[in-house]
Protein backbone atom coordinates (compact mmCIF):
# COMPACT_ATOMS: atom_id res chain seq x y z
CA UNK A 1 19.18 -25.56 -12.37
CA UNK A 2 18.07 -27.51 -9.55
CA UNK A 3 14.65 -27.67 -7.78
CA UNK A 4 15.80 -24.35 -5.17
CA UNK A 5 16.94 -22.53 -8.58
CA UNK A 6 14.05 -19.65 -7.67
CA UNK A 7 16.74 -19.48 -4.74
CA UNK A 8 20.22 -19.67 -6.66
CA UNK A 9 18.74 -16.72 -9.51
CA UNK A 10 18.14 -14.60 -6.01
CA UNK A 11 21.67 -15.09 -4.57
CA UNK A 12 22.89 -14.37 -8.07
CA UNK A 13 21.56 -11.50 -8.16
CA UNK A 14 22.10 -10.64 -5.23
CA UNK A 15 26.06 -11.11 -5.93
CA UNK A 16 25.51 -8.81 -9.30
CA UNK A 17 24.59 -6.15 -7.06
CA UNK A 18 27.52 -7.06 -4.31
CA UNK A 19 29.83 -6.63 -7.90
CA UNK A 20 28.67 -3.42 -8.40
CA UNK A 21 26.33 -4.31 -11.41
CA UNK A 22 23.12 -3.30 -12.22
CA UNK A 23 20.09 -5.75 -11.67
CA UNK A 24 18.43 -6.38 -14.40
CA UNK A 25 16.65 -10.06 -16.43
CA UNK A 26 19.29 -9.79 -18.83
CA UNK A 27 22.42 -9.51 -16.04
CA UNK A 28 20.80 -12.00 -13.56
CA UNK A 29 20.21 -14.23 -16.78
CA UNK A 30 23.73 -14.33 -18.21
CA UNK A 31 24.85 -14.41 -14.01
CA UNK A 32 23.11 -17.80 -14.34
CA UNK A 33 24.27 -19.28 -17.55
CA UNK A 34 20.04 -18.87 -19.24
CA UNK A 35 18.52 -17.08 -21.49
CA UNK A 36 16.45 -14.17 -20.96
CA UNK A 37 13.46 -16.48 -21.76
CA UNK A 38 14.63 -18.98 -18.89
CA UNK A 39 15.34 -16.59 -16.31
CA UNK A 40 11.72 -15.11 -17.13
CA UNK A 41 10.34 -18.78 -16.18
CA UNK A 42 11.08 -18.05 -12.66
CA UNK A 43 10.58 -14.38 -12.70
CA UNK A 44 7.97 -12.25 -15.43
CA UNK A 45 9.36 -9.36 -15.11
CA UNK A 46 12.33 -7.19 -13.38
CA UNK A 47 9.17 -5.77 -11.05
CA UNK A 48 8.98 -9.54 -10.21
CA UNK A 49 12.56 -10.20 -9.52
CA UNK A 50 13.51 -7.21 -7.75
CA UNK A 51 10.74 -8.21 -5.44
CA UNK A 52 11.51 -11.63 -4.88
CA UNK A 53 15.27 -10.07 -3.56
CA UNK A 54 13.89 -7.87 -1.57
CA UNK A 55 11.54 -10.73 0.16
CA UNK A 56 14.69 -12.96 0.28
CA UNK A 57 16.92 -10.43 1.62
CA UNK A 58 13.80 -9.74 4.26
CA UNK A 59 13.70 -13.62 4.88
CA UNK A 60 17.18 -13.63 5.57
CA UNK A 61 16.47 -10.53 8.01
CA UNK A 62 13.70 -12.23 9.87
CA UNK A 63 15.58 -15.39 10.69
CA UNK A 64 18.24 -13.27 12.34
CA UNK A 65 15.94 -10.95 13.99
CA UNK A 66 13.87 -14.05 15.43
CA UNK A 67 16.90 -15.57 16.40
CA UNK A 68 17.61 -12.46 18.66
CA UNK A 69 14.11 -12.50 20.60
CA UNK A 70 13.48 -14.89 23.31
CA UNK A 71 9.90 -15.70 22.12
CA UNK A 72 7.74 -15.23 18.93
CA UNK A 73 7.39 -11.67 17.01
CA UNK A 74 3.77 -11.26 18.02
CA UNK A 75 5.04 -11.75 21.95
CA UNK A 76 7.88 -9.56 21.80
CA UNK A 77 7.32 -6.23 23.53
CA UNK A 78 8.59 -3.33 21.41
CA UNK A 79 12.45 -2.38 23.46
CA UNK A 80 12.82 -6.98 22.79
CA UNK A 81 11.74 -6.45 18.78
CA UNK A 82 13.98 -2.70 18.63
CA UNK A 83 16.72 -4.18 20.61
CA UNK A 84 17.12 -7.39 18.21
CA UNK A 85 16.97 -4.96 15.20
CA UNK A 86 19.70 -2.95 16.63
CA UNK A 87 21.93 -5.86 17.41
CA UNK A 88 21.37 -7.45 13.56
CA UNK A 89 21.82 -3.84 11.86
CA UNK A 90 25.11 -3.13 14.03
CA UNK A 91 26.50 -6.88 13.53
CA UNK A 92 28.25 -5.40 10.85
CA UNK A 93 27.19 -8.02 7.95
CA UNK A 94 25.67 -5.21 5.95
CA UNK A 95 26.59 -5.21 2.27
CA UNK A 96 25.44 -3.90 -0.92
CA UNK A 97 23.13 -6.29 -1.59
CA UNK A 98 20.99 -5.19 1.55
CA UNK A 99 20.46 -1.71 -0.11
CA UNK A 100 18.33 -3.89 -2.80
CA UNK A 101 15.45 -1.60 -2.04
CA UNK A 102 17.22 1.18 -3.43
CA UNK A 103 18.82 -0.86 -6.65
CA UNK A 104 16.26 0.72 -9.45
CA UNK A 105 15.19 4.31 -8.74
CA UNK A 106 12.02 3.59 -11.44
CA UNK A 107 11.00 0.53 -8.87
CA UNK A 108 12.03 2.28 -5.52
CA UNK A 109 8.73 3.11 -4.38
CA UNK A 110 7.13 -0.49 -4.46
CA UNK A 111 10.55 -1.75 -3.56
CA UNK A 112 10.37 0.24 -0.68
CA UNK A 113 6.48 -0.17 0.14
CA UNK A 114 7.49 -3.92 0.52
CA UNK A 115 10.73 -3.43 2.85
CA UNK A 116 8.57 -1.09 5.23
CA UNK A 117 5.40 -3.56 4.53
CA UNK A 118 8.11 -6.59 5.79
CA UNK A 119 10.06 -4.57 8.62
CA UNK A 120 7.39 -2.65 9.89
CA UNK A 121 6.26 -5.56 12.52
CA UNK A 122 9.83 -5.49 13.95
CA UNK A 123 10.18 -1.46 14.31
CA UNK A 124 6.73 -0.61 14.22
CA UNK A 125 6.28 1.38 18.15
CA UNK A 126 2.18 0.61 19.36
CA UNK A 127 0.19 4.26 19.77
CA UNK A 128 0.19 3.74 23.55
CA UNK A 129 4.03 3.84 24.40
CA UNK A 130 4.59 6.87 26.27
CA UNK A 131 6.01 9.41 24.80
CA UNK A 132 9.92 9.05 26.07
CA UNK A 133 9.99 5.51 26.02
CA UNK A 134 8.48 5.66 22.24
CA UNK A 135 11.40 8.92 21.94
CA UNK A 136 14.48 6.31 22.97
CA UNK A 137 13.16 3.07 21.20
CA UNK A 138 12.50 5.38 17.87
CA UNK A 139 16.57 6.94 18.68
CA UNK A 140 18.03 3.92 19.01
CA UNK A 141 16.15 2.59 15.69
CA UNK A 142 17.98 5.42 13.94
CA UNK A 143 21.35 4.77 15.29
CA UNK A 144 20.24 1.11 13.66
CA UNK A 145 19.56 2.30 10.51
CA UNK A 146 22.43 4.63 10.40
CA UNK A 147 25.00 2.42 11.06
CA UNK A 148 23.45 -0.32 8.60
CA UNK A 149 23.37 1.99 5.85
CA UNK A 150 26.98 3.29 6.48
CA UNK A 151 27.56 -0.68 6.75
CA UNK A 152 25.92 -1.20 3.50
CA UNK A 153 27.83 1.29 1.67
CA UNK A 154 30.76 1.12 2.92
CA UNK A 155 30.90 4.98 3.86
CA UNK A 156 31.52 6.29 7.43
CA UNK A 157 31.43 2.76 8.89
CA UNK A 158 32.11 2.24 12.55
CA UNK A 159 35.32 -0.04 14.12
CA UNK A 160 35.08 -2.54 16.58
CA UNK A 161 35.50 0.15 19.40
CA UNK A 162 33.17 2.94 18.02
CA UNK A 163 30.48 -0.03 17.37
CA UNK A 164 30.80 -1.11 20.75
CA UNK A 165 30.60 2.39 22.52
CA UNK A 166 27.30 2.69 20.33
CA UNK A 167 25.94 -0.49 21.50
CA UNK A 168 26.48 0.11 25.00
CA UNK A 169 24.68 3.64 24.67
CA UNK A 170 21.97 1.82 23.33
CA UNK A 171 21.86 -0.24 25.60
CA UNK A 172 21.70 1.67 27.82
CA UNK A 173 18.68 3.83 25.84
CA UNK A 174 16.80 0.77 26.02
CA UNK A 175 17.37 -0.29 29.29
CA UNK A 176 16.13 3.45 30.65
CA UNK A 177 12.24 3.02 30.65
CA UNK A 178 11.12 5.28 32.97
């Protein structure tokens, strides 16, 4: 492998969870054409490696998100940061490989610790919002998450014209800041 191999083993496994297969050094290894002992060279253990997707599936996340804000993160007022999450969860790119967080029940609560350590400057709402501005930027967060997740798995997934009556209420929700 090549010197952004750390890379190709991630998008590997990332397409042995987009197949349906379990993640695990001995799948991600034979994925790649190395041994156990040569996939372990990049990653220790499947801790390690489950991590390392869920950073790279993050990474992937944050370009997009920053892409969608007209400034930096730590500039971006809370309705710019919700706003660029709802238009990345609802662009309808979600796949299984997203859900990585949830790939290994035994590793789902550091998996998860690091999504929510990784997303939480993008949703996080500060402690001074008022209470119905924090009320529509937490409501349109959840129609973001909802239709991800129904993205990501495929179940309940919205068409062009639901998605885009849901966008325009949330736009709407976000716009309202009185």
């Amino acid at each position: 492998m090549t010197a952004n191999s750390r890379d190709q083993l991630l998008g590997l496994a990332l397409e042995v969870l987009r197949s349906g297969g379990t993640v695990s050094l001995d799948s991600v290894a034979r994925q790649a054409g190395l041994t156990k002992p040569g996939l372990m060279h990049h990653f220790r253990t499947k801790e390690a490696l489950m991590l390392a997707l869920v950073d790279h599936v993050i990474d992937c996340w944050e370009r997009e998100l920053a892409d969608r804000l007209p400034g930096p993160l730590a500039e971006a007022p809370a309705h710019e940061r919700i706003r660029a999450y709802f238009d990345l969860a609802l662009s309808g790119t979600a796949d299984e490989a997203d859900l990585v967080m949830l790939a290994d029940p035994r590793l789902r609560r550091q998996l998860t610790a690091r999504w929510k350590e990784r997303l939480g400057p993008w949703v996080e709402l500060p402690a001074d919002l008022p209470p119905g501005e924090r009320a529509r930027l937490t409501a349109v967060r959840l129609l973001a998450d909802g239709a991800w997740f129904a993205d990501a798995t495929r179940t309940f997934a919205l068409d062009d014209d639901e998605r885009a009556r849901v966008r325009a209420l949330a736009r709407e929700m976000l716009e309202d800041r009185a």
